[in-house]
Each structure stands twice: as C-alpha cells, then as structure tokens.
C-alpha atoms as a PDB file:
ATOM      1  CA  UNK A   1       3.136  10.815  22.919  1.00  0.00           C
ATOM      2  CA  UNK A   2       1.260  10.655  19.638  1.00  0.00           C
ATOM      3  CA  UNK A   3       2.166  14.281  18.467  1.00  0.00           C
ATOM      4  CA  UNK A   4       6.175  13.509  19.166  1.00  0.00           C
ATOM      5  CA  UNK A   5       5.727   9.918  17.544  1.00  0.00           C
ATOM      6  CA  UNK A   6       3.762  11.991  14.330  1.00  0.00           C
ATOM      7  CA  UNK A   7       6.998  14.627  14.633  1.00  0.00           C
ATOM      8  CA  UNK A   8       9.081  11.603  14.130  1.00  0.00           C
ATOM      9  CA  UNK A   9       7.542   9.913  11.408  1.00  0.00           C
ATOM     10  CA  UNK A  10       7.084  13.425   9.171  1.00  0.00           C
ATOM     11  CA  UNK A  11      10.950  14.178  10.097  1.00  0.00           C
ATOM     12  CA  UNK A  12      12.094  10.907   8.356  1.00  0.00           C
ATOM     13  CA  UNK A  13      10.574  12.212   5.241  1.00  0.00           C
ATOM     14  CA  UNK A  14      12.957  15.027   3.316  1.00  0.00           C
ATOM     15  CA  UNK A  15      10.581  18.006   2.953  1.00  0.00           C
ATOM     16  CA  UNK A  16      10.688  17.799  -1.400  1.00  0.00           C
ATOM     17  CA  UNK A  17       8.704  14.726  -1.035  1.00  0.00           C
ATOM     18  CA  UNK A  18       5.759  16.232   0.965  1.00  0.00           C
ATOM     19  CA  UNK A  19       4.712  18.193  -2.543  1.00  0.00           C
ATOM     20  CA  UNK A  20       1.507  17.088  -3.801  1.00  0.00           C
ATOM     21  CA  UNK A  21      -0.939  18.989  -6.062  1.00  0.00           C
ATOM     22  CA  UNK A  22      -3.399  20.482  -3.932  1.00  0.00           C
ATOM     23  CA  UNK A  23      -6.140  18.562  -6.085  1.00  0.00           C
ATOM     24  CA  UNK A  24      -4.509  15.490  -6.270  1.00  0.00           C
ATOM     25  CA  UNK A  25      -7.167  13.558  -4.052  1.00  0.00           C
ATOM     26  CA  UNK A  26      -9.941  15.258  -5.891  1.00  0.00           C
ATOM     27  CA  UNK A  27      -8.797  13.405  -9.124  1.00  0.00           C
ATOM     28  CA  UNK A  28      -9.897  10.199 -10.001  1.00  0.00           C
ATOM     29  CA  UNK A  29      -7.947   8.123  -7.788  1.00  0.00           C
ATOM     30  CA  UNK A  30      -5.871   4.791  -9.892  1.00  0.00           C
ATOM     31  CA  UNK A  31      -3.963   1.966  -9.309  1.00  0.00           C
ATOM     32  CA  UNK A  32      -1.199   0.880 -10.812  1.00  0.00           C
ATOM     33  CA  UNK A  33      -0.174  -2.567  -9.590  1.00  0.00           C
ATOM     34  CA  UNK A  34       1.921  -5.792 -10.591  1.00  0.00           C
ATOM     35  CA  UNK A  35       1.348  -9.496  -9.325  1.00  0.00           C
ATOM     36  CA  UNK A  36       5.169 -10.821  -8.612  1.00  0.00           C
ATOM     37  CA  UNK A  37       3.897 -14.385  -8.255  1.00  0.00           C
ATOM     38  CA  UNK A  38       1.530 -13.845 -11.091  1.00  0.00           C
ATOM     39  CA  UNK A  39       3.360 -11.553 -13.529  1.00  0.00           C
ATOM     40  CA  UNK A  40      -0.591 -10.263 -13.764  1.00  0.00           C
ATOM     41  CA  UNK A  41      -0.817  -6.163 -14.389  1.00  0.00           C
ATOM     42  CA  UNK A  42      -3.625  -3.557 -13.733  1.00  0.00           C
ATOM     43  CA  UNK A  43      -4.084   0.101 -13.898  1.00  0.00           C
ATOM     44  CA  UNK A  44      -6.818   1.045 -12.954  1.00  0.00           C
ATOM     45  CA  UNK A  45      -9.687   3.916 -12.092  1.00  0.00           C
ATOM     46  CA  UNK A  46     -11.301   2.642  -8.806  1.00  0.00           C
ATOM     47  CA  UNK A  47     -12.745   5.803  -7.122  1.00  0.00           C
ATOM     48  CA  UNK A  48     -14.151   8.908  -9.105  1.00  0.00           C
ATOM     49  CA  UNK A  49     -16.495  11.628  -8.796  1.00  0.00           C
ATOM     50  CA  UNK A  50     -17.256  10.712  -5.134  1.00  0.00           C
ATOM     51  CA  UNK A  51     -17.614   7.461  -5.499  1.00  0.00           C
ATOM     52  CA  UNK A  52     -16.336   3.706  -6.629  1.00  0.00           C
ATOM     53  CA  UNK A  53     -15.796   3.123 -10.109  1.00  0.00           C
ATOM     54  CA  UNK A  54     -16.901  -0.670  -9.975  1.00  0.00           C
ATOM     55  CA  UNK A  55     -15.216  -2.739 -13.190  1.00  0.00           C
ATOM     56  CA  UNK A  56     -11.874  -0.807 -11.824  1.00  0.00           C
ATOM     57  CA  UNK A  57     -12.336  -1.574  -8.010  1.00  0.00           C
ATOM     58  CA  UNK A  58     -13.097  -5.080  -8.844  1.00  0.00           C
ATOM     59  CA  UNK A  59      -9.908  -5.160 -11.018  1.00  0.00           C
ATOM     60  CA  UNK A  60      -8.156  -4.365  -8.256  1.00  0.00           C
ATOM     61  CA  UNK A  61      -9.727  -6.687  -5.933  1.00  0.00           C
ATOM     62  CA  UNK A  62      -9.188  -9.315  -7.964  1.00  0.00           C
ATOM     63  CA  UNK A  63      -5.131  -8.760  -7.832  1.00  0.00           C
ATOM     64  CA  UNK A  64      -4.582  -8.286  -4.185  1.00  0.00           C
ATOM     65  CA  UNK A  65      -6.450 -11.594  -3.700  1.00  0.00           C
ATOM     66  CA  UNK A  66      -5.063 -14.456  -2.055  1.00  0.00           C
ATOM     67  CA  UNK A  67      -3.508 -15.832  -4.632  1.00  0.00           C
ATOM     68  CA  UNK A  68      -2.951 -19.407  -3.068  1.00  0.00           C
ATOM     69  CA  UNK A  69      -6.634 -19.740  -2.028  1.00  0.00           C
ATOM     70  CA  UNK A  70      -7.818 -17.923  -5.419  1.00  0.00           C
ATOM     71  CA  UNK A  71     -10.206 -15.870  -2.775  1.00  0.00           C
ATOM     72  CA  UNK A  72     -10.802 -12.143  -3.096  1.00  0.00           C
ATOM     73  CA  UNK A  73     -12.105  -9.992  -0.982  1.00  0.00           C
ATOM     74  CA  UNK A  74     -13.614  -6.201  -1.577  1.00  0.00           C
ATOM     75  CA  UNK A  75     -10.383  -4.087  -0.449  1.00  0.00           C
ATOM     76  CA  UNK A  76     -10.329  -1.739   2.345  1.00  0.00           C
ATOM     77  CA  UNK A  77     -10.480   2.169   0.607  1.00  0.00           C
ATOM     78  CA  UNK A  78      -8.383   3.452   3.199  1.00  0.00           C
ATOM     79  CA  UNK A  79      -5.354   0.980   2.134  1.00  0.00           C
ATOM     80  CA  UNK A  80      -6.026   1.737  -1.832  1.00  0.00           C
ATOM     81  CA  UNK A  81      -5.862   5.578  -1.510  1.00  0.00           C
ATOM     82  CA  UNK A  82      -2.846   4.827   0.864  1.00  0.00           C
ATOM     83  CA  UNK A  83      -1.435   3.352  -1.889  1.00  0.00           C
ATOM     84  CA  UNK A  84      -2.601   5.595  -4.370  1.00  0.00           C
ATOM     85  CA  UNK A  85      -0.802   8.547  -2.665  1.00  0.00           C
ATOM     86  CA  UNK A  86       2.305   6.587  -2.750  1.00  0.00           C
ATOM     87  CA  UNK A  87       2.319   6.331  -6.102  1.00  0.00           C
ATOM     88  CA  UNK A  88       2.019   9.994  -6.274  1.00  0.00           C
ATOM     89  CA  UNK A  89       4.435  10.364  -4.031  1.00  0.00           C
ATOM     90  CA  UNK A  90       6.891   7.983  -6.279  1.00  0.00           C
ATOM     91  CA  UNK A  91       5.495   9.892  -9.214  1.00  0.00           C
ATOM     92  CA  UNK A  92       6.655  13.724  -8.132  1.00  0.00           C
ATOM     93  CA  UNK A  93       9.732  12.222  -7.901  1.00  0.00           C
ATOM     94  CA  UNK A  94       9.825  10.595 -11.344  1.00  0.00           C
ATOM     95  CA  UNK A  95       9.364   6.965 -10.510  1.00  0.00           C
ATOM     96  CA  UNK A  96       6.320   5.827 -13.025  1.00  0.00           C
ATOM     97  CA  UNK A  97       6.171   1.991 -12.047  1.00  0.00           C
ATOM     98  CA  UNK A  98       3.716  -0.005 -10.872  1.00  0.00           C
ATOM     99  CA  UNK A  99       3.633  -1.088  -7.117  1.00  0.00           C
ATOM    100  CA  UNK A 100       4.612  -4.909  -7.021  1.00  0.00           C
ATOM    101  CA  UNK A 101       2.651  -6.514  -4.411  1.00  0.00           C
ATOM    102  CA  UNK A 102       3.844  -9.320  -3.092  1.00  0.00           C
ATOM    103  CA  UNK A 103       0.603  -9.803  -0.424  1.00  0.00           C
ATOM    104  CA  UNK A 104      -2.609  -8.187  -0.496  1.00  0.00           C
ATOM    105  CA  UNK A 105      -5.612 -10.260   1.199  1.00  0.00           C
ATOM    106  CA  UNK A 106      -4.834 -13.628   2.931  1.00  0.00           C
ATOM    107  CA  UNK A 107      -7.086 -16.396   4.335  1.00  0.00           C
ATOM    108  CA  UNK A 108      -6.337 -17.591   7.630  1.00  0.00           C
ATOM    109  CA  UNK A 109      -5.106 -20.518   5.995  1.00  0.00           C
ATOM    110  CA  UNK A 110      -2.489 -18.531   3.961  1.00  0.00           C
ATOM    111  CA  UNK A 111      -1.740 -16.406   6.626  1.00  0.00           C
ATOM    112  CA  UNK A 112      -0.817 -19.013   9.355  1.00  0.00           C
ATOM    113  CA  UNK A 113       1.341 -20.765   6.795  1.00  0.00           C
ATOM    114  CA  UNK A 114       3.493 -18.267   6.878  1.00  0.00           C
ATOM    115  CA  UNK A 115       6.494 -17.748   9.154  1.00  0.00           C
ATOM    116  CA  UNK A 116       6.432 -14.769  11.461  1.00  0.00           C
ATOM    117  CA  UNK A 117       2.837 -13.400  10.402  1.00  0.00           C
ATOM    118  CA  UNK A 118       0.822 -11.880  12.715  1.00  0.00           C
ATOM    119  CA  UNK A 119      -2.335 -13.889  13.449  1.00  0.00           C
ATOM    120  CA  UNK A 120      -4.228 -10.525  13.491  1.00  0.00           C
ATOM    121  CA  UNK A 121      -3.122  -9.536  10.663  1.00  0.00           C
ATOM    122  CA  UNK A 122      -4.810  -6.312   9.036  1.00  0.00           C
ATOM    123  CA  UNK A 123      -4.341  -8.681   5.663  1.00  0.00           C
ATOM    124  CA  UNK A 124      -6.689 -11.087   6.812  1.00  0.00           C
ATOM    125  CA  UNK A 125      -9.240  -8.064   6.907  1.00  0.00           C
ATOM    126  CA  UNK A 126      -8.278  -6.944   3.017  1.00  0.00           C
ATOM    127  CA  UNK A 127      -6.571  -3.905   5.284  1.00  0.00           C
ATOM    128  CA  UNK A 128      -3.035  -4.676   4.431  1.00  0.00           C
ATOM    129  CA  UNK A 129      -0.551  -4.981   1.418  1.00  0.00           C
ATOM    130  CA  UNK A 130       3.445  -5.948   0.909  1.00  0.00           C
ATOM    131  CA  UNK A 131       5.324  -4.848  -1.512  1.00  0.00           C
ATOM    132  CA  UNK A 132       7.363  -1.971  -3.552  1.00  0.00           C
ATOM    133  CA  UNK A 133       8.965  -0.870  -6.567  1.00  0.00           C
ATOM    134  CA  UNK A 134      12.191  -2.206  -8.175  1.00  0.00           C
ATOM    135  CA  UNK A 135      14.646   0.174  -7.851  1.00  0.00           C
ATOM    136  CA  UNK A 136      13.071   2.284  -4.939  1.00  0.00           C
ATOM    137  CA  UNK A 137      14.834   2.224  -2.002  1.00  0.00           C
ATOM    138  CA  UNK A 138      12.529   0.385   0.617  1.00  0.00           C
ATOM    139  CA  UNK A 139      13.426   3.584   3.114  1.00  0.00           C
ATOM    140  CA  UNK A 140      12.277   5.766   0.649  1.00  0.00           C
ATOM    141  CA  UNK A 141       8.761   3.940   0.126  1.00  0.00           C
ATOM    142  CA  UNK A 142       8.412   3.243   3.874  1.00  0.00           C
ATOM    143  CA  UNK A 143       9.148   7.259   4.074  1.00  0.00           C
ATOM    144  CA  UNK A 144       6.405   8.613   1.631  1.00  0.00           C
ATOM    145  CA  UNK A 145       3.567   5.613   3.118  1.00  0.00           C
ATOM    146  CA  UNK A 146       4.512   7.433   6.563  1.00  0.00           C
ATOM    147  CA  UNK A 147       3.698  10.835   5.618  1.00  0.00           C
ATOM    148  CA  UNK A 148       0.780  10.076   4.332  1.00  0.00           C
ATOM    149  CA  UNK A 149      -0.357   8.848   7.808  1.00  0.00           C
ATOM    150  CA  UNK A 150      -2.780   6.962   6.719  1.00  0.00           C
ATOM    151  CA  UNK A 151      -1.908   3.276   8.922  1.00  0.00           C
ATOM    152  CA  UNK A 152       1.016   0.638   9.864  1.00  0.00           C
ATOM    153  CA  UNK A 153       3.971   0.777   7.916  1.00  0.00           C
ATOM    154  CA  UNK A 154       6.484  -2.203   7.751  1.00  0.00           C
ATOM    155  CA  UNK A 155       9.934  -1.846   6.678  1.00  0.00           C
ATOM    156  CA  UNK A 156      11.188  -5.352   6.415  1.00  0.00           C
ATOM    157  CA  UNK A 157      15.073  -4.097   4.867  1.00  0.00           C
ATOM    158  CA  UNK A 158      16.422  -7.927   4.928  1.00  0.00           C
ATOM    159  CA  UNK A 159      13.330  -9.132   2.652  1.00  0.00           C
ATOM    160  CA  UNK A 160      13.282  -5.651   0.859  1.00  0.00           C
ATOM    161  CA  UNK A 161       9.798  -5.201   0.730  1.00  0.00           C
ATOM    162  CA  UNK A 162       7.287  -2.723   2.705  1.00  0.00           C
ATOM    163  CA  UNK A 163       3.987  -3.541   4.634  1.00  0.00           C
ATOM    164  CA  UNK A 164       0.981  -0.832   4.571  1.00  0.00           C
ATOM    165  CA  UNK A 165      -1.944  -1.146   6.636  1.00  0.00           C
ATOM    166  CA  UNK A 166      -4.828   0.954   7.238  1.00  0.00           C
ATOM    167  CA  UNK A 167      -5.001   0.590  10.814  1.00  0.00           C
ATOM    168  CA  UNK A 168      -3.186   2.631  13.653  1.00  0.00           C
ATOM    169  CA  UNK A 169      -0.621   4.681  13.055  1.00  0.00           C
ATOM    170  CA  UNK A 170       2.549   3.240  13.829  1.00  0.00           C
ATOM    171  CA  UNK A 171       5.559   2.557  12.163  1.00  0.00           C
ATOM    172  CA  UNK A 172       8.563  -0.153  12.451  1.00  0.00           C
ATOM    173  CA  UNK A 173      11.456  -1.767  11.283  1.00  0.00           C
ATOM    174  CA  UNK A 174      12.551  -5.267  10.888  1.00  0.00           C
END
C-alpha cells in the first residue's frame, strides 16, 4: 500500500520539476522566509558543513515562532530542509520568493484557539509550517513538498495556503 500511495504522490508531480543539482543538499542549506502577520523577513544560512550554523538557525527559529504567545521553539531539521528543497524546487523553475508562512510553531494555547486544528498537531512539536508563495499555485507547492517525501502535506485550496510536516508520509486535500 505504501509503494502505490508513493507512485501516486511522485505521479502528481510533472517530471521537469524532479531536477535538482545532484549537490544541492551538500550546499549550505538557507531559508528564505516572510512573516504575513509580521511583515518580518529572513534569509538565512542554518545548516553548513555538516552541521548548524547557529545565529542563522536561531533566525529562523525566531520567525516560525508563535507569534501570539511570542514563544519559540528550536525547529525540527527535517521540516527546514523540507522547506529548503521547496524552495529549490520553486527556484529551478524561476520562482525566487520567499516562503510566506502563515504558522510555524504553536502553543497549545494558540493551537486550540483555532478552528479545525488538530490537537496533535505536528506544529505544536515545531514539526509543522503553513504557508506559500504569492503567485504559486497552491497545487504546484503541495506537488514539489510531495516529491520531496519528506512528511504530511496539506493542501487547504479554499484558504490557499499549504501545510508541511515532518511526520508520516501522507498527503491530503481540503
């Protein structure tokens, strides 16, 4: 069941968006990301030469807090290079924009507050983010975060925005 529900995720994706540089995850790995609520902007080096870059990670961090709560958390790696490959993604197709999160890490406060959320949500771990780019189709995102394989993806078409978690594998629509 998982290899025909891993055949069905990779055939959403057109096969021009699967190219990657062969080194690209052997390059220092950055973030580009926007605050909507915030208007706040980073780009930043958070993993390098085998390891975190600190002042960059934190950087990070810092945005994908909860931003009602003012808490941060330290970020889940798996979520930031699934991000990271998204932008690269976005980028081999000419899209150079920063990822505009709408949610990264939520207290349980935050998250119960809000209407529909899970109560185990992967954000209250610092393993989830919502977002996209203006003018990126949210099926295209949704299709380049799902052959990456690295978690949940979310496509939530009526809000226009897409969810990316680093847990299981699994994909869906709302």
């Amino acid at each position: 069941q998982r290899s025909a529900q891993a055949a069905f995720m990779a055939s959403l994706l057109p096969a021009q968006v699967m190219a990657q540089p062969a080194d690209f995850w052997s390059q220092p790995r950055s973030l580009w990301l926007k605050r909507v609520a915030t208007g706040e902007e980073i780009r930043q080096v958070y993993f390098a030469n085998g390891q975190i870059v600190w002042p960059g990670y934190q950087a990070v961090c810092t945005l994908l807090r909860d931003v009602q709560a003012q808490q941060a958390v330290q970020m889940d790696l798996v979520l930031l290079d699934i991000l990271c490959g998204v932008q690269g993604v976005l980028a081999g197709h000419g899209v150079h924009a920063p990822l505009h999160t709408h949610s990264g890490f939520r207290t349980p406060q935050t998250n119960n507050a809000l209407e529909n959320a899970s109560r185990s949500s992967q954000h209250l771990q610092g393993k989830a983010w919502d977002g996209g780019v203006p003018g990126v189709h949210t099926e295209f995102f949704s299709r380049a975060a799902i052959y990456l394989r690295g978690g949940g993806v979310g496509l939530y078409r009526s809000q226009q925005f897409t969810h990316l978690d680093s847990g299981n594998l699994r994909f869906w629509r709302i």
